[in-house]
N, C-alpha and C. Protein backbone atom coordinates (compact mmCIF):
# COMPACT_ATOMS: atom_id res chain seq x y z
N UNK A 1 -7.18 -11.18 25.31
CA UNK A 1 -7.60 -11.08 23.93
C UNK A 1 -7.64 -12.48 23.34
N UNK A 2 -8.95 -12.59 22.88
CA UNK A 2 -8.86 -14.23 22.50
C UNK A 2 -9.07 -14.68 20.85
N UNK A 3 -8.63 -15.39 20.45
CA UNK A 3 -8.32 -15.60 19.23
C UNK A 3 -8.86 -15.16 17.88
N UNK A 4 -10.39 -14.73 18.23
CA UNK A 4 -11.48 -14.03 17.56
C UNK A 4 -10.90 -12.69 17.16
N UNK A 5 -10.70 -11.97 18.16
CA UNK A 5 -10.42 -10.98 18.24
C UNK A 5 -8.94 -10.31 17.33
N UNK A 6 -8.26 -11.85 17.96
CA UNK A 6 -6.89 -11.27 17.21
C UNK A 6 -7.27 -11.57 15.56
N UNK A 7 -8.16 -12.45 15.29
CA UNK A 7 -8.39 -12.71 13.59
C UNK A 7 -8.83 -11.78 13.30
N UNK A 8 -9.28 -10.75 13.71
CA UNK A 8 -10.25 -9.95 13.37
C UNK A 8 -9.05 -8.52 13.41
N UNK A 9 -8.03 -8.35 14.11
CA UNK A 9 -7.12 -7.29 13.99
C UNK A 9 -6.31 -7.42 12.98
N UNK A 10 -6.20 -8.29 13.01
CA UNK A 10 -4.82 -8.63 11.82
C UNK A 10 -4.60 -8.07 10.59
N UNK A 11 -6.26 -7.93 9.83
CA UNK A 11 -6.55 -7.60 8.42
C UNK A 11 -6.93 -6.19 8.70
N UNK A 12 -7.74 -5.42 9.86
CA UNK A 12 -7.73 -4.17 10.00
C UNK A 12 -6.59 -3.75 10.35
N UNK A 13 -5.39 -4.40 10.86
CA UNK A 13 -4.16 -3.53 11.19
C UNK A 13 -3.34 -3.63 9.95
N UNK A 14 -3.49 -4.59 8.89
CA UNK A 14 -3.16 -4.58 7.66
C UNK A 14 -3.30 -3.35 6.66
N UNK A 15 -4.94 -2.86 6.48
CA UNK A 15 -5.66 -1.94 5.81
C UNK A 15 -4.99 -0.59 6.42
N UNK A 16 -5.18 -0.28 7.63
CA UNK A 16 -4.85 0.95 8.34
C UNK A 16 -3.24 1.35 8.60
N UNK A 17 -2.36 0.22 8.05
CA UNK A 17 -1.40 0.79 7.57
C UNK A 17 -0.53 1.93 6.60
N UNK A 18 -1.32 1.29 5.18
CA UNK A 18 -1.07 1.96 4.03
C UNK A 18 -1.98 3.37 4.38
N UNK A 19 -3.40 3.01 4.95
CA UNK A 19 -4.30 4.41 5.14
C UNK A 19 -3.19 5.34 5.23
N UNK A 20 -2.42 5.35 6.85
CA UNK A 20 -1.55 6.06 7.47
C UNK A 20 -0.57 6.58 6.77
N UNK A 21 -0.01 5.64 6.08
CA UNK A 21 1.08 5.98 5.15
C UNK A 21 0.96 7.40 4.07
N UNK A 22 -0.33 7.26 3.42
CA UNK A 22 -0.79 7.94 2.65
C UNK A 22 -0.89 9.19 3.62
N UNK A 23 -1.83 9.14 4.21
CA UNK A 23 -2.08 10.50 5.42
C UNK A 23 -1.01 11.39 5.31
N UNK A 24 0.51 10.51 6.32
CA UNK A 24 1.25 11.43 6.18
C UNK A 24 1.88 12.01 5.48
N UNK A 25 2.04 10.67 4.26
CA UNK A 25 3.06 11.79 3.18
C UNK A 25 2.00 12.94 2.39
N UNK A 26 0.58 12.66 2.92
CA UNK A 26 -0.17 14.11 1.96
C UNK A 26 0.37 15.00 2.86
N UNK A 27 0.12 15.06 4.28
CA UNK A 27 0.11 16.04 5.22
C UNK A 27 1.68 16.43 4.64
N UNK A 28 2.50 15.92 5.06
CA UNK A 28 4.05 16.17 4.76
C UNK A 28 4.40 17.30 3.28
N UNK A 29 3.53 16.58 2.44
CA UNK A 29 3.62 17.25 0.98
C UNK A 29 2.87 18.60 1.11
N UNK A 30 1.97 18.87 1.90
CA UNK A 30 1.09 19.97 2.22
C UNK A 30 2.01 21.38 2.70
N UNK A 31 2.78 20.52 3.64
CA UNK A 31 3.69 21.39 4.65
C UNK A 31 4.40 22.05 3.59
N UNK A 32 5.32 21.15 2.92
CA UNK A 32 6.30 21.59 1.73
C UNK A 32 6.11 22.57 1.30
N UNK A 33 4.73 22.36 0.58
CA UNK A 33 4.42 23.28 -0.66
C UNK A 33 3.97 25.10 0.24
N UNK A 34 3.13 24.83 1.56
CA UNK A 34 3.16 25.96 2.27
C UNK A 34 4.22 26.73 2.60
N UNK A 35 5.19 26.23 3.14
CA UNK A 35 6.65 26.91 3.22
C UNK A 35 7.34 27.28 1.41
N UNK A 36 7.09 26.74 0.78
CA UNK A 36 7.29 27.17 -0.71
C UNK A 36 6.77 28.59 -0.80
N UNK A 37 5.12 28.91 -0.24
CA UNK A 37 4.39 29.32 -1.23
C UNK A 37 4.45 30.94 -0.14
N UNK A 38 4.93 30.61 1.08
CA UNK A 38 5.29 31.68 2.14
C UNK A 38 6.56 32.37 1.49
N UNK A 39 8.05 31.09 1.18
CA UNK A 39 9.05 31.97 0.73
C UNK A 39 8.93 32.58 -0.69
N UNK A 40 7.80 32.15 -1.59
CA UNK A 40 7.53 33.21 -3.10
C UNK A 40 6.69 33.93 -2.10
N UNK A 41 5.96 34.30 -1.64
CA UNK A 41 5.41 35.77 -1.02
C UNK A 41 6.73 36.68 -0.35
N UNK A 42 7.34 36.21 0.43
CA UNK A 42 8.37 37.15 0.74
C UNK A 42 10.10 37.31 -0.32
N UNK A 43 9.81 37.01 -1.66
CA UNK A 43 10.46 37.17 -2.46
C UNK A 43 11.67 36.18 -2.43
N UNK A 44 11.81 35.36 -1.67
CA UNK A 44 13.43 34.38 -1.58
C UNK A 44 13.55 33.72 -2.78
N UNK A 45 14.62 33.40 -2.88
CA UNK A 45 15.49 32.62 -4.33
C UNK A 45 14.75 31.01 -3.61
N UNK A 46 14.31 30.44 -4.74
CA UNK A 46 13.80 29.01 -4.32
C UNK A 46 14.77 28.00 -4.61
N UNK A 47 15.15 26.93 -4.37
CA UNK A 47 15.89 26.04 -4.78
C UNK A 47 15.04 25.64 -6.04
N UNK A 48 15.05 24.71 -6.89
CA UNK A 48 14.19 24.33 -7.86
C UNK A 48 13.29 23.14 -7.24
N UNK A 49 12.15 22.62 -7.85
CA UNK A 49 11.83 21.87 -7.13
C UNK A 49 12.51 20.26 -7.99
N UNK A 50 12.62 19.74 -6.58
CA UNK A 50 13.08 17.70 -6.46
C UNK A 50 12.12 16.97 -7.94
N UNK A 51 13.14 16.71 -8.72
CA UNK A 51 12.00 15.71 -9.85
C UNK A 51 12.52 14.44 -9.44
N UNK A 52 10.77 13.98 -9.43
CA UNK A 52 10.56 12.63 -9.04
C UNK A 52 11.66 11.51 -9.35
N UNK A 53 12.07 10.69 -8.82
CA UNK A 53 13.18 9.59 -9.65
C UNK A 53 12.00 9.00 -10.48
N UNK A 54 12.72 8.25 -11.60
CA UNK A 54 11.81 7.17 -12.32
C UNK A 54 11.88 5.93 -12.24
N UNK A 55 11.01 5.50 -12.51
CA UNK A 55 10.27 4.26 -12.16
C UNK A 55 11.22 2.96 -12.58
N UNK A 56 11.59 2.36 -11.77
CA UNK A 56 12.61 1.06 -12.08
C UNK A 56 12.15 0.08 -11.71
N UNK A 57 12.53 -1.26 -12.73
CA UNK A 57 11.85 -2.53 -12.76
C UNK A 57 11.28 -3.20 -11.06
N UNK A 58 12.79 -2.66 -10.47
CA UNK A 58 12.56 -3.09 -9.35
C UNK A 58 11.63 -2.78 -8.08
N UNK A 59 11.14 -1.48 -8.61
CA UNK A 59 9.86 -0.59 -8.18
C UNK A 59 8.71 -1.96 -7.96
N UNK A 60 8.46 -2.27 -9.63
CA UNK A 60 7.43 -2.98 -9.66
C UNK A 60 7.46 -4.57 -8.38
N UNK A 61 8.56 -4.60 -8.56
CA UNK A 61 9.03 -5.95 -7.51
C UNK A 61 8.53 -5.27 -6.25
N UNK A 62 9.09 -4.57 -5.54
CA UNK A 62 8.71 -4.47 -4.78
C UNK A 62 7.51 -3.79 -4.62
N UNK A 63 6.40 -3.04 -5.01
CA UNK A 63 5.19 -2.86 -5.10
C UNK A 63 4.62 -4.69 -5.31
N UNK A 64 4.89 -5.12 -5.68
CA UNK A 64 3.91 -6.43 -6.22
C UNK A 64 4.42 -7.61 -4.84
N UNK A 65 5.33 -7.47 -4.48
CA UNK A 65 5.31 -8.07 -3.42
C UNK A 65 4.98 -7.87 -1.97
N UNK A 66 4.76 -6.65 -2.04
CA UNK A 66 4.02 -5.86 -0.77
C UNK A 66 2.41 -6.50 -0.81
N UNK A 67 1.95 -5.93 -1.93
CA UNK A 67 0.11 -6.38 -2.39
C UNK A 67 0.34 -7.91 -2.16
N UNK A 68 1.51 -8.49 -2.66
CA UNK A 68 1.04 -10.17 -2.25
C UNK A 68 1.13 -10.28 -0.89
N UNK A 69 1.94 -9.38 -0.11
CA UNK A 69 1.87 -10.29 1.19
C UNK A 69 0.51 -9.48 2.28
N UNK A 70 0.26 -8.48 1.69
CA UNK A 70 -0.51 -7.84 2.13
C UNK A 70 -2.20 -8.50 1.59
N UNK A 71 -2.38 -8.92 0.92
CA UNK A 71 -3.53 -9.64 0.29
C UNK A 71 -3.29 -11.29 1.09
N UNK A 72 -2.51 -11.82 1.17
CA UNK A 72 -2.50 -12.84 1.62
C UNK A 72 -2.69 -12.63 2.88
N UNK A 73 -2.38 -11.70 3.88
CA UNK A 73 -2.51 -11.71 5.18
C UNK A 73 -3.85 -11.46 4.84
N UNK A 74 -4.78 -10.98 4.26
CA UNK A 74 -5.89 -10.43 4.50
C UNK A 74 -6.65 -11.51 4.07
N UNK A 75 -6.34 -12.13 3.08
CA UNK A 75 -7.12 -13.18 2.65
C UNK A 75 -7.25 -14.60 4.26
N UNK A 76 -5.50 -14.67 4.21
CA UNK A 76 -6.02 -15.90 5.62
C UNK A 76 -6.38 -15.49 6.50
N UNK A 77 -6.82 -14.14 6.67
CA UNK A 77 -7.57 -13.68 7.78
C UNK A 77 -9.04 -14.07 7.94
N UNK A 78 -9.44 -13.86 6.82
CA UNK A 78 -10.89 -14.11 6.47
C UNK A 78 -11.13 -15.13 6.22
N UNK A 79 -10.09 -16.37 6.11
CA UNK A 79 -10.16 -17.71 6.45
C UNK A 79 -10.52 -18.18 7.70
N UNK A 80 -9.40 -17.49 8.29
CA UNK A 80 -9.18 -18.21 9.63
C UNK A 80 -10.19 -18.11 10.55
N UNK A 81 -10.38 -16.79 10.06
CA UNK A 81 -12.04 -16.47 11.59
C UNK A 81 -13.24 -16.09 10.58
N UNK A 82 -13.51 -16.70 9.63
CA UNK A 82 -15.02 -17.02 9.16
C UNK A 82 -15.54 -17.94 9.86
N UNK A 83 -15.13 -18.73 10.51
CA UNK A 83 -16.14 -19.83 11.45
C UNK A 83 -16.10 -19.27 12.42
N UNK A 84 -15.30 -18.48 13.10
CA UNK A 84 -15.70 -17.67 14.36
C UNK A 84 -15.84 -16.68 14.52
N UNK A 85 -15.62 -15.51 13.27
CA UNK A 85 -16.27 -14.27 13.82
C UNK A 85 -17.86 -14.49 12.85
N UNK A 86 -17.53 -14.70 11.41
CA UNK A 86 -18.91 -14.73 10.71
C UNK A 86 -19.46 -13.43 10.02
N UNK A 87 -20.34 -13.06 9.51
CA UNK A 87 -20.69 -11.85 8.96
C UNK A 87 -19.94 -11.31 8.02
N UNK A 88 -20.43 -10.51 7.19
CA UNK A 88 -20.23 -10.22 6.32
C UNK A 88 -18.43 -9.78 6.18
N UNK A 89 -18.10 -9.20 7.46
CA UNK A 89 -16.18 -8.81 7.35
C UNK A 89 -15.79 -10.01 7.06
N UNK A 90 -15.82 -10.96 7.17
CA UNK A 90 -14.65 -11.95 6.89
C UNK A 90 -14.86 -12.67 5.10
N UNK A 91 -16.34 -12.19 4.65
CA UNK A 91 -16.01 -12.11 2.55
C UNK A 91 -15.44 -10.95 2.54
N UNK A 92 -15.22 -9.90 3.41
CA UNK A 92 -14.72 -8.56 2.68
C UNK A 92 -13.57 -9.26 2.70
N UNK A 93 -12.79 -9.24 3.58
CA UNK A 93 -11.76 -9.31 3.92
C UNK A 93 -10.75 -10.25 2.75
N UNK A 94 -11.74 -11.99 2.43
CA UNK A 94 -11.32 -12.72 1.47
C UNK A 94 -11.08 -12.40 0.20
N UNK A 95 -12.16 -10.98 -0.34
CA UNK A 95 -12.34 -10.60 -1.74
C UNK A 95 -11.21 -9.98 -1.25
N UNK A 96 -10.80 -8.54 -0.86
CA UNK A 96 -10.47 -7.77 -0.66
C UNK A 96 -8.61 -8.51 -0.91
N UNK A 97 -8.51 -9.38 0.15
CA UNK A 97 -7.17 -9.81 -0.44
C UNK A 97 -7.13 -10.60 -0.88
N UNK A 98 -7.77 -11.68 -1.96
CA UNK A 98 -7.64 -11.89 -2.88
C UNK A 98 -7.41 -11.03 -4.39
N UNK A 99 -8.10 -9.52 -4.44
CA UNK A 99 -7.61 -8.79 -5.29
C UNK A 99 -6.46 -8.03 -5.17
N UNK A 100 -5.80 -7.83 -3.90
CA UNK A 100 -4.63 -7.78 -3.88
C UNK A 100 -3.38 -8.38 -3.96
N UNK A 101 -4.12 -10.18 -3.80
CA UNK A 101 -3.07 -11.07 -4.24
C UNK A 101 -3.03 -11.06 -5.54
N UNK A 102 -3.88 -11.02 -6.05
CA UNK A 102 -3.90 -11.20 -7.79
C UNK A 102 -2.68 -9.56 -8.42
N UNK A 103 -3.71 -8.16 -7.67
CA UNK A 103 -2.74 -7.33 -8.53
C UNK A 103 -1.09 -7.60 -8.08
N UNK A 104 -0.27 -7.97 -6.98
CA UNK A 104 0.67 -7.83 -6.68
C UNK A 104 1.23 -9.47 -7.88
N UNK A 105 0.52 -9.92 -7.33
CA UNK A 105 1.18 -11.26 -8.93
C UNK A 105 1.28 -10.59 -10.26
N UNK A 106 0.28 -9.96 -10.60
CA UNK A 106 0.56 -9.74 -11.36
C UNK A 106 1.57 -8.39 -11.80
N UNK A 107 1.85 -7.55 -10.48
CA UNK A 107 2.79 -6.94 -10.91
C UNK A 107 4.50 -7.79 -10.87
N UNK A 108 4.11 -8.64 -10.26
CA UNK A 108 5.55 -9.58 -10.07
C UNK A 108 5.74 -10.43 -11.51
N UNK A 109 4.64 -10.39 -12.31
CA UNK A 109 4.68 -10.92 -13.72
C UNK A 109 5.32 -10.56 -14.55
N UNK A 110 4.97 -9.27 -14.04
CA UNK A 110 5.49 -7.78 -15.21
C UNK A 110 6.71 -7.40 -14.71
N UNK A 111 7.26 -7.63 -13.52
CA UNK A 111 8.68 -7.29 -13.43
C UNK A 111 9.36 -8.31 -14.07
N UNK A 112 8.89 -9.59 -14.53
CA UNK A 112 9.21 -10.86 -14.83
C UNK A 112 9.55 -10.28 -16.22
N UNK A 113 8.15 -10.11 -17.19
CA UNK A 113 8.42 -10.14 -18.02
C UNK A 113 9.50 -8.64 -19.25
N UNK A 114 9.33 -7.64 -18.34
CA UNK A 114 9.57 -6.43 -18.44
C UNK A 114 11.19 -6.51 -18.38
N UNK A 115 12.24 -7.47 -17.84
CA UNK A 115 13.32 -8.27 -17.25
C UNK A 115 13.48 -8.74 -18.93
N UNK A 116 12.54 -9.59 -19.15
CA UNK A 116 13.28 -10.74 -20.41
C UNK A 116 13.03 -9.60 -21.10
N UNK A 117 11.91 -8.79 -21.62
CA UNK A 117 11.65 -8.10 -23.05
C UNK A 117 13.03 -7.35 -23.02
N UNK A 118 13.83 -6.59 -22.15
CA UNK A 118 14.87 -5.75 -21.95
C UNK A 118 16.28 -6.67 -22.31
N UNK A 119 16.31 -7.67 -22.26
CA UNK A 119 17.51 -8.43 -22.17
C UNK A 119 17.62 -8.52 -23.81
């Protein structure tokens, strides 16, 4: 596998991460709610359902630092092998994480500033 190649995986094994991620927790959430919707047909006592936790500063930290490092891999991807792969994937790739560097800054702003307004 020669260097082209690996520039060229890096930012698709980037993208097809989160894909996956998502996948399973729908599939997972699917399952749930089927076994829910089997034990109200056969009349069982339900537990109540799990409420979501809420959202803490530190949420945003870590969401905003994921998108930065995840935009930055994608961005020097499309650095690194625009002179050798070429075509149009390697501007996707630059836009693409460049707007993910930007939203994850800027959620790292807002944990910033969200920090002082509270103090």
């Amino acid at each position: 596998m020669g260097p082209e190649t690996l520039a060229l995986l890096i930012p698709i094994v980037a993208l097809l991460i989160p894909i996956f991620a998502i996948y399973f927790h729908h599939k997972e959430e699917l399952e749930r709610r089927k076994e829910r919707m089997l034990a109200i047909e056969k009349g069982v006592e339900l537990p109540p359902e799990p409420t979501p936790q809420p959202t803490t500063p530190l949420d945003y930290l870590r969401k905003g630092l994921i998108c930065l490092g995840v935009g930055l891999a994608l961005t020097l991807g499309g650095w690194t092998s625009a002179g050798k792969i070429g075509g149009p994937f390697t501007s996707y790739f630059k836009i693409g994480g460049l707007i993910l560097t930007f939203i994850g800054a800027a959620l790292v702003i807002y944990y910033k500033i969200q920090d002082k307004v509270k103090k």
